[in-house]
Protein backbone atom coordinates (compact mmCIF):
# COMPACT_ATOMS: atom_id res chain seq x y z
CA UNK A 1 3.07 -3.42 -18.46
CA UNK A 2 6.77 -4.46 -19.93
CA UNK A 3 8.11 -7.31 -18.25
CA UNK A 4 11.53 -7.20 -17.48
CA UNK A 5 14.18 -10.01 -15.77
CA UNK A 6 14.95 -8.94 -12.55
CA UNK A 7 18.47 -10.54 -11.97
CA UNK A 8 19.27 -9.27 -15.75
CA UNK A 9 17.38 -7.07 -16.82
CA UNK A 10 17.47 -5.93 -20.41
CA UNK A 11 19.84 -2.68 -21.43
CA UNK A 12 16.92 -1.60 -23.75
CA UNK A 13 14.14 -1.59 -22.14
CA UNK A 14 15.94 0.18 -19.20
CA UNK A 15 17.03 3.26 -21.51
CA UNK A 16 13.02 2.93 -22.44
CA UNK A 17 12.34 3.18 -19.09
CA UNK A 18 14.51 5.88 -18.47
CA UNK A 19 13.18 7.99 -21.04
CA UNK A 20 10.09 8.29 -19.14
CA UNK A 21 11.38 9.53 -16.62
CA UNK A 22 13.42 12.08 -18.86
CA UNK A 23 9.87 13.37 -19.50
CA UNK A 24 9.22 13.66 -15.64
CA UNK A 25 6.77 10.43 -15.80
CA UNK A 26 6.12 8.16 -12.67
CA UNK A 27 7.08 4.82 -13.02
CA UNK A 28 6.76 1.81 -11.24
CA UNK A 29 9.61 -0.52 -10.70
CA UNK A 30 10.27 -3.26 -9.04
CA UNK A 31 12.91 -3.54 -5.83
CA UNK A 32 14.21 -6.22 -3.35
CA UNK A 33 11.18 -5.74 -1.24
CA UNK A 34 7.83 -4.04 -2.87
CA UNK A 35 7.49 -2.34 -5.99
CA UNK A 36 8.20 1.33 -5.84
CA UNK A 37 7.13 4.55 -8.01
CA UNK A 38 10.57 5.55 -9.59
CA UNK A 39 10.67 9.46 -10.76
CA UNK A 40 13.29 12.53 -10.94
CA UNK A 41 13.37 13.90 -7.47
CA UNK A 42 14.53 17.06 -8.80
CA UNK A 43 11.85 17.59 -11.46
CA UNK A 44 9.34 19.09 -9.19
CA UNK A 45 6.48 18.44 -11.75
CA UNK A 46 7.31 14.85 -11.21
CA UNK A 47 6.96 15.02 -7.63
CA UNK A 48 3.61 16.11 -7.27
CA UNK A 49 2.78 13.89 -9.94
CA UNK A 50 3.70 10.92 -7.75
CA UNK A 51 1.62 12.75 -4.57
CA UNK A 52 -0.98 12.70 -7.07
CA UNK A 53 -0.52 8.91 -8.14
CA UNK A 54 -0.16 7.92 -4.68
CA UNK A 55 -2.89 9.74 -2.80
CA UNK A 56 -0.15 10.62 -0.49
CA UNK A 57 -0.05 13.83 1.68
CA UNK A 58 2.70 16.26 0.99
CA UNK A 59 3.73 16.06 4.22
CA UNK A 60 5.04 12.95 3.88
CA UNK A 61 8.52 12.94 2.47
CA UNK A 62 9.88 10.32 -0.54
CA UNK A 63 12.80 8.54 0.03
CA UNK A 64 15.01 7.93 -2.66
CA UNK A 65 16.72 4.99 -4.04
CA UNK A 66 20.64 5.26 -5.33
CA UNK A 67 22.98 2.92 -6.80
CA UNK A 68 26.56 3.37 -4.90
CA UNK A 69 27.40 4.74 -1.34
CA UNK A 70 28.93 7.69 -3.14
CA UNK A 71 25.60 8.57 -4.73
CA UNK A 72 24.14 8.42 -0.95
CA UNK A 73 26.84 10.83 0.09
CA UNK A 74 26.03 13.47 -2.69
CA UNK A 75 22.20 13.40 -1.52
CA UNK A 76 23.25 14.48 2.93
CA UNK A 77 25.25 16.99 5.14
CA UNK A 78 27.52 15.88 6.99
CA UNK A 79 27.75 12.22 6.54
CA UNK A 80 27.78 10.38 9.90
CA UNK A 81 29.96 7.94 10.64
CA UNK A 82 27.20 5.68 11.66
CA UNK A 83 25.85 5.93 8.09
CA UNK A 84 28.98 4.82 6.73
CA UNK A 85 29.36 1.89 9.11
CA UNK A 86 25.36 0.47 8.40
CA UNK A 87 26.29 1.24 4.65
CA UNK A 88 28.80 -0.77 4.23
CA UNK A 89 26.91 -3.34 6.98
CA UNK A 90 23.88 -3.63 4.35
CA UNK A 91 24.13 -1.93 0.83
CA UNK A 92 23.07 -2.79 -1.40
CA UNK A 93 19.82 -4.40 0.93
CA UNK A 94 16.56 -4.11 2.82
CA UNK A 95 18.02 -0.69 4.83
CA UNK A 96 17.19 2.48 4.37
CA UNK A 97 18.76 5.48 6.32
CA UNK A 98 16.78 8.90 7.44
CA UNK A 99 20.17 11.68 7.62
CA UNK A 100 20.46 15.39 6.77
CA UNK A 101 19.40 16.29 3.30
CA UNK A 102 22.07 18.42 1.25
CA UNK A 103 21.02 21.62 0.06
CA UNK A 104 20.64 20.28 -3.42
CA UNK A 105 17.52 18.22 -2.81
CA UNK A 106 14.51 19.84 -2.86
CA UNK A 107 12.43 20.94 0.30
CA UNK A 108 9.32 19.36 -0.97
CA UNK A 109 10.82 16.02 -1.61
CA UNK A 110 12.31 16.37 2.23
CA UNK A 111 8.53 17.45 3.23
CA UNK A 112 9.98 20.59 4.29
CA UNK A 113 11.69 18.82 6.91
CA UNK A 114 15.30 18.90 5.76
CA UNK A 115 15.77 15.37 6.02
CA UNK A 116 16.01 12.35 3.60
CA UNK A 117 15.39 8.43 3.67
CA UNK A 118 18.11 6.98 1.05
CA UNK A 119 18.30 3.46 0.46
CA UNK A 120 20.50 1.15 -2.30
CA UNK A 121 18.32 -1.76 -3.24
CA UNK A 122 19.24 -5.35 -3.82
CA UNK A 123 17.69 -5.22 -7.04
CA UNK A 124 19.74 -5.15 -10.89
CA UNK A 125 16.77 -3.52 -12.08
CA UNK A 126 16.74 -0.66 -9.46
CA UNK A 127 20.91 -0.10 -10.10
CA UNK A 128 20.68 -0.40 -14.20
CA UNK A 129 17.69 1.82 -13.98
CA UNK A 130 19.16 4.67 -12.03
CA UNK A 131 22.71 4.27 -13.91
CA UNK A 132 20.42 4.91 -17.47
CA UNK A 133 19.00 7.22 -15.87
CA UNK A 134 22.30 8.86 -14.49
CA UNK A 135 20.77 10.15 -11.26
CA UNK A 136 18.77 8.72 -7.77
CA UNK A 137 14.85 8.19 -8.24
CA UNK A 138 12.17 8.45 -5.94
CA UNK A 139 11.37 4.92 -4.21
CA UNK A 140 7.97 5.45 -2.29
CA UNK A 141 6.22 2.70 -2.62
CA UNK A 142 3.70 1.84 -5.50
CA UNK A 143 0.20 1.55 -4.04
CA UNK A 144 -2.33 4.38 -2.94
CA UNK A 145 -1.78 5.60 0.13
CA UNK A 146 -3.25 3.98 2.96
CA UNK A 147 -3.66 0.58 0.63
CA UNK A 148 -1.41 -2.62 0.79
CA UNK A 149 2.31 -2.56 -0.29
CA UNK A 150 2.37 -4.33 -3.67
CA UNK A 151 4.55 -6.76 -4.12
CA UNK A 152 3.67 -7.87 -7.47
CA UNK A 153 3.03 -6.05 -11.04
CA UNK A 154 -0.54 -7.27 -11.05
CA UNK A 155 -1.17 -5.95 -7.44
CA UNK A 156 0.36 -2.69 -8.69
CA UNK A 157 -1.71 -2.59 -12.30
CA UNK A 158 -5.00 -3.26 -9.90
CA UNK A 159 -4.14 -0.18 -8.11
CA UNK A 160 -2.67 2.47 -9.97
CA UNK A 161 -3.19 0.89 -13.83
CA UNK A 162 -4.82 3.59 -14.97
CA UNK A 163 -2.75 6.75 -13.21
CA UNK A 164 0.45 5.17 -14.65
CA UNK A 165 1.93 5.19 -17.96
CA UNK A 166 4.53 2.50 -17.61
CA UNK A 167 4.86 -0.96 -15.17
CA UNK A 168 8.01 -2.48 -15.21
CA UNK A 169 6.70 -6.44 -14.62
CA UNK A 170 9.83 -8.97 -13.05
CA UNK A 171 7.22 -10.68 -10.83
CA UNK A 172 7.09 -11.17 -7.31
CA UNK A 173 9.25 -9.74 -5.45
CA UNK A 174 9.33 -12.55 -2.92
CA UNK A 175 9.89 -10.13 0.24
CA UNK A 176 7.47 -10.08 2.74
CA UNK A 177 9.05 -7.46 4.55
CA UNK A 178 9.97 -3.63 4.16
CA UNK A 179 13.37 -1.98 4.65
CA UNK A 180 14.06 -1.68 7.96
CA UNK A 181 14.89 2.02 8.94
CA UNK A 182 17.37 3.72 11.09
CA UNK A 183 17.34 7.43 11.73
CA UNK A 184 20.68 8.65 12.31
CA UNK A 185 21.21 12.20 13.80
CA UNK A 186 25.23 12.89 14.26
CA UNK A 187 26.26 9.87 15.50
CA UNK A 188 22.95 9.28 17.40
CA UNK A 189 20.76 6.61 15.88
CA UNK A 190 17.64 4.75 16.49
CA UNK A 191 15.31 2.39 14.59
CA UNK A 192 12.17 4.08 13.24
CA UNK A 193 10.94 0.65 11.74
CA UNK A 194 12.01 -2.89 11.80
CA UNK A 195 11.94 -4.89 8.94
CA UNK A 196 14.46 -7.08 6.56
CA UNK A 197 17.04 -6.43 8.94
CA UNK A 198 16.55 -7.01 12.74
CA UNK A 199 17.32 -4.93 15.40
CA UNK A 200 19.97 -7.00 16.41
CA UNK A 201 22.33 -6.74 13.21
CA UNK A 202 22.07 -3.06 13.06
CA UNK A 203 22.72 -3.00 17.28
CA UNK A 204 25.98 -5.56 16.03
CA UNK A 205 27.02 -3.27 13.39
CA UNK A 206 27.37 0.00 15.48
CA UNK A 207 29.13 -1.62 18.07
């Protein structure tokens, strides 16, 4: 457990951080809404070690967290304009976005599907680790699967202490909701999950 100031978070222990996962470790982290299980998404051996952590069926994709719209753009095919327009709507924020995958991002991290969830936190700690880190990190969230979001270090040490080798601690997160999700498919979208944001301000934004 390091504990860490979410709105400014110490350089140092952010490079420490980052060398973890340099070693293709799964770390937990806080965000704007839960606390998620950071890793390289294209370190393979890092991905199933967070299927491992989590419990979670490899089915299920991992969405990943970035730090600028342009890092978003890198990570899908054929940006839609809709994805531009709820980027700029609700980055950094409590949105996440389901589009096309570019080739570059591994299959298994897409769950085979060839499709990605990419969302740009709210959080100093999410942005200072990914720009130490120099790349996007997984963002699943940090609890076994099938158990309660976490929305606290302690929640997250009583679940996965032991399967984790670092906790980044800023405290509560204060959210008491999830991202909300939109899946976007050309210019076609619909909401796969309401949360932070309503239905209404994405229906406003797209208008």
């Amino acid at each position: 457990m390091l504990k860490i100031d979410a709105g400014n978070p110490d350089a140092e222990m952010l490079r420490y951080a980052a060398r973890f996962l340099d070693r293709g470790c799964v770390v937990a982290i806080p965000t704007d809404t839960v606390y998620g299980l950071a890793a390289d998404p294209f370190n393979l051996s890092a991905v199933d070690e967070i299927f491992r952590v989590k419990g979670r069926h490899e089915q299920l994709g991992l969405p990943l967290l970035v730090n600028s719209v342009e890092q978003a753009e890198m990570l899908t095919r054929s940006v839609p304009q809709n994805f531009l327009r709820l980027a700029k709507a609700f980055w950094p924020g409590a949105l996440t976005l389901i589009v096309a995958a570019s080739h570059r991002v591994p299959l298994k991290v897409t769950a085979n599907t060839g499709r990605i969830a990419v969302r740009w936190p709210r959080s100093a700690v999410v942005e200072g680790l990914i720009r130490e880190f120099s790349g996007p990190l997984t963002g699943t969230s940090a609890n076994i699967s099938g158990h309660p979001s976490c929305a606290s270090a302690d929640d997250v040490f009583l679940q996965l202490g032991e399967r984790l080798p670092l906790v980044l601690d800023a405290g509560e997160t204060g959210a008491t909701l999830p991202s909300t999700i939109v899946e976007l498919h050309g210019e076609e979208w619909k909401i796969a999950r309401v949360g932070g944001i309503s239905a209404a301000e994405i229906t406003a934004a797209l208008s």
